[in-house]
Protein backbone atom coordinates (compact mmCIF):
# COMPACT_ATOMS: atom_id res chain seq x y z
CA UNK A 1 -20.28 -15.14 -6.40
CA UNK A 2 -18.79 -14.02 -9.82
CA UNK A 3 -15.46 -12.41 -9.63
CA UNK A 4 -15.59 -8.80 -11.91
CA UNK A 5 -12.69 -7.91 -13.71
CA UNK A 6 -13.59 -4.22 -14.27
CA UNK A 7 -13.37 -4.55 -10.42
CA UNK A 8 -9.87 -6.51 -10.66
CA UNK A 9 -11.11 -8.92 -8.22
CA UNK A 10 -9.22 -12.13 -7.06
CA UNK A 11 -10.89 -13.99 -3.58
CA UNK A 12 -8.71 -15.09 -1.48
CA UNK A 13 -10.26 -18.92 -1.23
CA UNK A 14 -7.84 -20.25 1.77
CA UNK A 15 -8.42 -19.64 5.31
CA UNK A 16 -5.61 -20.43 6.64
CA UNK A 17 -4.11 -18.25 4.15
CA UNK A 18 -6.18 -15.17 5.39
CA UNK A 19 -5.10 -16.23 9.19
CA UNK A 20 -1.64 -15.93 8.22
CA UNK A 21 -1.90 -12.62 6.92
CA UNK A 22 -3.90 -11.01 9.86
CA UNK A 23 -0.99 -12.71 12.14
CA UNK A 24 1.83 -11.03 9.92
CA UNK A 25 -0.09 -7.41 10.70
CA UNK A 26 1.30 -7.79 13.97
CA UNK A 27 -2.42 -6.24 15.14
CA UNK A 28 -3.46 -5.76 18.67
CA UNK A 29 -7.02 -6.43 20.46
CA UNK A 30 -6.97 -2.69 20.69
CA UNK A 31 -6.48 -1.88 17.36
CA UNK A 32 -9.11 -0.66 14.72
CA UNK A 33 -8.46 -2.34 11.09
CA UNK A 34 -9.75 -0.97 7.51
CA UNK A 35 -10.47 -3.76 4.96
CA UNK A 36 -9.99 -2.40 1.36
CA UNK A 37 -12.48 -5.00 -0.95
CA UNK A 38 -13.77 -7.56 1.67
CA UNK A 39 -14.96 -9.46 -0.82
CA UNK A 40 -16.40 -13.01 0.19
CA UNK A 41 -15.18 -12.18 3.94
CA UNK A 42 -12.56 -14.70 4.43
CA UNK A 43 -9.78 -12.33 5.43
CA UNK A 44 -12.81 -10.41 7.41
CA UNK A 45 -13.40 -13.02 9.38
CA UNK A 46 -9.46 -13.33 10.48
CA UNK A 47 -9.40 -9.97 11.22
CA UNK A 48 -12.21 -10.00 13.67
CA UNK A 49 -10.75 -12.34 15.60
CA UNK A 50 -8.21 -9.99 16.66
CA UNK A 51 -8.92 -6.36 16.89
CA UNK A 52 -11.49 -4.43 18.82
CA UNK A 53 -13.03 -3.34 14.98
CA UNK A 54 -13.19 -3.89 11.15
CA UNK A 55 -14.27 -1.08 9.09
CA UNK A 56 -14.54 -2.72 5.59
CA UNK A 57 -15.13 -0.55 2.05
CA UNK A 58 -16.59 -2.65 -0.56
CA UNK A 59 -17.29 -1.37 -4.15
CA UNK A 60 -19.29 -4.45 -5.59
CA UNK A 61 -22.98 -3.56 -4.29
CA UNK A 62 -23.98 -7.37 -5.13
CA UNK A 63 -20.99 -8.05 -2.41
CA UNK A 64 -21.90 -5.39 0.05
CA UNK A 65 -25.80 -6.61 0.02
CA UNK A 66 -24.35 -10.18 0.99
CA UNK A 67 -21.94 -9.09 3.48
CA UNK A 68 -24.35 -7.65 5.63
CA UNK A 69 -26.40 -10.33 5.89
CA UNK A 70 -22.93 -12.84 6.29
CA UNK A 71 -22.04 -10.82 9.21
CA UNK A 72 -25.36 -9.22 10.62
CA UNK A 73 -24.17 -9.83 13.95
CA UNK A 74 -21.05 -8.38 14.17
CA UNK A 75 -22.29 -5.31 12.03
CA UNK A 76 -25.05 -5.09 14.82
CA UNK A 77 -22.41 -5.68 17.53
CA UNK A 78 -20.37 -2.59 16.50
CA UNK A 79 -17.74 -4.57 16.05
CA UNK A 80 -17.46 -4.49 11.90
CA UNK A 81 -18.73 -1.20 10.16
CA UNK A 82 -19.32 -2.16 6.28
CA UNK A 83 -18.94 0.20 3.50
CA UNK A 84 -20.20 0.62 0.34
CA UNK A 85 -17.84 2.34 -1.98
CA UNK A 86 -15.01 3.16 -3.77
CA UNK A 87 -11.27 3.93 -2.19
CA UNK A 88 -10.82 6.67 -5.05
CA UNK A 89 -13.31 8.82 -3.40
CA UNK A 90 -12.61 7.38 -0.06
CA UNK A 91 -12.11 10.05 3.18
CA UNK A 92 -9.26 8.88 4.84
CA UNK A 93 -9.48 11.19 7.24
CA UNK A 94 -12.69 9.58 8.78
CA UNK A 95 -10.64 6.78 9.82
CA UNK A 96 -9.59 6.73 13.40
CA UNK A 97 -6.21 7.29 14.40
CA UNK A 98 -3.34 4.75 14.45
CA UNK A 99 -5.45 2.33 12.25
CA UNK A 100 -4.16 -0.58 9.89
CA UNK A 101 -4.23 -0.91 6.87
CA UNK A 102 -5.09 -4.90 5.88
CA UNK A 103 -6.40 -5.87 2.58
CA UNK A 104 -6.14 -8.20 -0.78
CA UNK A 105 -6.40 -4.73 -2.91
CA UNK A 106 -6.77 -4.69 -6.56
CA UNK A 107 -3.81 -5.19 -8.63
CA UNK A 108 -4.64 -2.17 -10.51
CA UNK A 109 -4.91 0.13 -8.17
CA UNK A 110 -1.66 -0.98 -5.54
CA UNK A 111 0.29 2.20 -6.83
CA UNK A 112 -2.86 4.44 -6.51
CA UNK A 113 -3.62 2.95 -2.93
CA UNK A 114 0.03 2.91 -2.05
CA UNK A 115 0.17 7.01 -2.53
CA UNK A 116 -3.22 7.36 -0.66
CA UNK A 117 -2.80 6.41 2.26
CA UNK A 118 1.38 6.65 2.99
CA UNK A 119 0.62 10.30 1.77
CA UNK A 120 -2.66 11.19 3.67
CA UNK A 121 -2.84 12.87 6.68
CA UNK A 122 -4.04 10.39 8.82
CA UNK A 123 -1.54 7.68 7.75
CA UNK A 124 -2.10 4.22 8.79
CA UNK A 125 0.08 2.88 11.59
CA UNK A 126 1.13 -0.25 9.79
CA UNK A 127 0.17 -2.07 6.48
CA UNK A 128 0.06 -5.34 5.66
CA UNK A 129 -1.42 -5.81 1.80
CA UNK A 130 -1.63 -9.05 -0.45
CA UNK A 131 0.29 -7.80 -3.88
CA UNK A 132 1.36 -9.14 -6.92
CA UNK A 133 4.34 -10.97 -6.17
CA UNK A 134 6.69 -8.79 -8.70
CA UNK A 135 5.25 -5.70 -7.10
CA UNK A 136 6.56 -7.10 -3.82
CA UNK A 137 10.03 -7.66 -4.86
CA UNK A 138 10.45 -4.41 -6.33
CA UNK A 139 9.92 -2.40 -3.36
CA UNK A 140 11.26 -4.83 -0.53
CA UNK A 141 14.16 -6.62 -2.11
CA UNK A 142 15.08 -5.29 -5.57
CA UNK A 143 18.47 -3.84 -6.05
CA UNK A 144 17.59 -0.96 -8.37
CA UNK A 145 15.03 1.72 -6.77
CA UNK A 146 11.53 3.00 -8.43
CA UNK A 147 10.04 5.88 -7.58
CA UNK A 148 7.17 2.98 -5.91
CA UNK A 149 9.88 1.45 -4.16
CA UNK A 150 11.76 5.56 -2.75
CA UNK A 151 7.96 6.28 -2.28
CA UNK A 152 7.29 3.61 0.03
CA UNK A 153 10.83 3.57 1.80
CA UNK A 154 10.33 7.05 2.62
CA UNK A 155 7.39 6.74 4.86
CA UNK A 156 8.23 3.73 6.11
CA UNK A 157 9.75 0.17 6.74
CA UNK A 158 8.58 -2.51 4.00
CA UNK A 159 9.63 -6.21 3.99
CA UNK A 160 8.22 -9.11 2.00
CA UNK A 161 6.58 -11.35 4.30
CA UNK A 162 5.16 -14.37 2.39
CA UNK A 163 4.54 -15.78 -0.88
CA UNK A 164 0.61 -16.49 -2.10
CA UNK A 165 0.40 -18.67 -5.11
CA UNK A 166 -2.06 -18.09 -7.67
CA UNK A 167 -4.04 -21.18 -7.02
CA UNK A 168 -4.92 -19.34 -3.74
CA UNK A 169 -7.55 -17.36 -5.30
CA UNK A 170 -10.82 -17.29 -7.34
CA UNK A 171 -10.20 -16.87 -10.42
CA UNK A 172 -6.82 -17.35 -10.47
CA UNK A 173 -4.91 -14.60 -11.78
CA UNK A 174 -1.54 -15.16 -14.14
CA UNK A 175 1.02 -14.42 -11.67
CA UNK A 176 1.67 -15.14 -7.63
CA UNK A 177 0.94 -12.68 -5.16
CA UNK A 178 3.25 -12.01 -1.91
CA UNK A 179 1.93 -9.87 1.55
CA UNK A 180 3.80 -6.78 1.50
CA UNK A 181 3.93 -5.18 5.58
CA UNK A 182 5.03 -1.03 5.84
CA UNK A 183 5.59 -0.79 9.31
CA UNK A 184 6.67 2.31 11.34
CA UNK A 185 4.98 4.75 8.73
CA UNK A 186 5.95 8.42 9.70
CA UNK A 187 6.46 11.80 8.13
CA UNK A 188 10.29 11.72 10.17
CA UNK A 189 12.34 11.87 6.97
CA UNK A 190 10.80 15.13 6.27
CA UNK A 191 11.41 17.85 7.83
CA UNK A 192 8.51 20.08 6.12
CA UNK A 193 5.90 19.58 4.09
CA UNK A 194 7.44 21.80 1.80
CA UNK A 195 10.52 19.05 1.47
CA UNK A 196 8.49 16.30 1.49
CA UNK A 197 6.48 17.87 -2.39
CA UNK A 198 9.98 18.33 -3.37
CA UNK A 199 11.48 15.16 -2.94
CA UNK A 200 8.80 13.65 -4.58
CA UNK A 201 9.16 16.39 -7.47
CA UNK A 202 12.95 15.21 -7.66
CA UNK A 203 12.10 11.24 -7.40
CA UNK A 204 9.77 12.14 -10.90
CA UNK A 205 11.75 14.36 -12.72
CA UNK A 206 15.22 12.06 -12.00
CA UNK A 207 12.99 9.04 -13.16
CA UNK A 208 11.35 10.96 -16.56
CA UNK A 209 13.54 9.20 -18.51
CA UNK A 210 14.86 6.25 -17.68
CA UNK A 211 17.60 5.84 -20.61
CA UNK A 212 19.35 9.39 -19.26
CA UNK A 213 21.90 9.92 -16.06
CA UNK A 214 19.96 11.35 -13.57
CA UNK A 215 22.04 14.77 -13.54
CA UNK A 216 21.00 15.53 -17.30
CA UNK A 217 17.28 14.50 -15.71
CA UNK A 218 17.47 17.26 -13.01
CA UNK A 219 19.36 19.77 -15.31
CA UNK A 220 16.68 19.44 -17.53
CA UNK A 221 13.92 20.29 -15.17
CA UNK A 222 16.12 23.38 -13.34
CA UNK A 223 17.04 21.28 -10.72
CA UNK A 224 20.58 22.15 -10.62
CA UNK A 225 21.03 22.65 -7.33
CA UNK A 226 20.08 19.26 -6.18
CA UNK A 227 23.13 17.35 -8.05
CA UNK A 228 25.61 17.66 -5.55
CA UNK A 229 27.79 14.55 -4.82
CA UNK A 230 25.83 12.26 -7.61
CA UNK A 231 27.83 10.51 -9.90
CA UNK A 232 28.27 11.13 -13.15
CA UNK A 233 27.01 8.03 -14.70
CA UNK A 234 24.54 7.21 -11.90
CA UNK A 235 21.25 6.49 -13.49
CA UNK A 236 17.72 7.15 -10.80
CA UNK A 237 17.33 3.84 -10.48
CA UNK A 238 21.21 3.83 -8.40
CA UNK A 239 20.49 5.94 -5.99
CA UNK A 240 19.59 5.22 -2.78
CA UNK A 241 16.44 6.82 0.12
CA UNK A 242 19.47 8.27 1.73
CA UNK A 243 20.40 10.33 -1.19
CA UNK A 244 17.09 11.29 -2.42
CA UNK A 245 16.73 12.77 1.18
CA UNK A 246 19.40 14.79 1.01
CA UNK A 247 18.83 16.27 -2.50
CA UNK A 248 15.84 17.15 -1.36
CA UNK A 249 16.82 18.69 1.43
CA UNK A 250 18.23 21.31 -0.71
CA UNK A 251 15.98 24.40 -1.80
């Protein structure tokens, strides 16, 4: 099957590869799992192993048609609902609750799918999503923050699991790829909804412009209020979840 780039896909060619990454999700034979991009099926086929139920969206109709007749029998089983579509228009909120999230996603989209789901609703339980390798690093084990990195830390507990290489896939794409897991994903550093729109209002207006302190950031926005105790020369990028909770805690 040939790989589209206006879909930004990359198959994952190793099984063993895929078994390690269903392992690292930590699932249970309870569990229900959604598949973002199943693609040729080879992390699919992990997955099945070890949950009660797949629910899989694919976008590539060419894909879709040959997934259903790779795995008529576990569609007809119940055990793996396919798809077709795309996870911009996707309905979260269909999904049972406490699922995981477990997919090779689209480079393109990991910032997009990132705010989807840690931000719906019905948030997923755990994740446990192949990434570039860069992407990876800067929310799990970078010393400077992003508002990716605050984003994700807020909701939950990431760590960099494993390294992919590039050779792993077909085609191969330019740089190596790493499983990202976001375990333990709550709302509990927010005490509101109405804190949780503001901290992410501070995290973009403190991160407008990178070049500037973050106090002449929030002063330039009106957020006056929410500069107590940061340093003078501290820059967005120095300041911690901790801190970002606590200025937003102030309205």
């Amino acid at each position: 099957m040939q790989a589209k780039k206006s879909l930004g896909q990359n198959f994952l060619m190793h099984a063993r590869i895929a078994e390690r990454i269903a392992l690292t999700a930590h699932l249970t034979p309870d569990m229900t799992v959604f598949e973002i991009g199943p693609g040729t099926g080879m992390l699919t086929r992990e997955l099945l192993k070890l949950v009660k139920k797949v629910i899989a969206l694919e976008a590539d109709a060419e894909l879709y048609e040959k997934l259903q007749t790779d795995f008529a029998s576990e569609i007809a089983g119940g055990k793996l609902e396919l798809i077709y579509g795309d996870i911009r228009t996707f309905d979260i909120n269909t999904l049972p609750k406490g699922y995981a999230l477990v997919a090779n996603i689209p480079y393109y989209l990991t910032g997009e799918i990132f705010r989807m789901f840690l931000s719906a609703d019905n948030q997923p339980s755990t994740m446990a999503l192949l990434v570039q390798k860069e992407v990876a690093e800067r929310i799990s084990r970078a010393k400077k923050e992003s508002i990716l990195s605050l984003s994700v830390k807020a909701y939950g507990e990431p760590k960099y699991e494993f390294t992919v290489p590039r050779g792993a896939f077909s085609p191969a794409p330019k740089v190596d790829s790493a499983v990202l897991t976001v375990r333990n994903i709550l709302r509990k550093n927010f005490s509101s909804r109405e804190q949780e729109e503001y901290f992410f209002e501070l995290l973009h207006a403190g991160f407008a412009h990178k070049r500037k302190f973050l106090r002449k950031n929030l002063v330039d926005v009106g957020h006056q209020q929410a500069m107590e105790n940061i340093p003078e020369k501290a820059r967005a990028e120095d300041v911690g979840l901790a801190k970002w909770l606590q200025l937003s805690a102030v309205t």
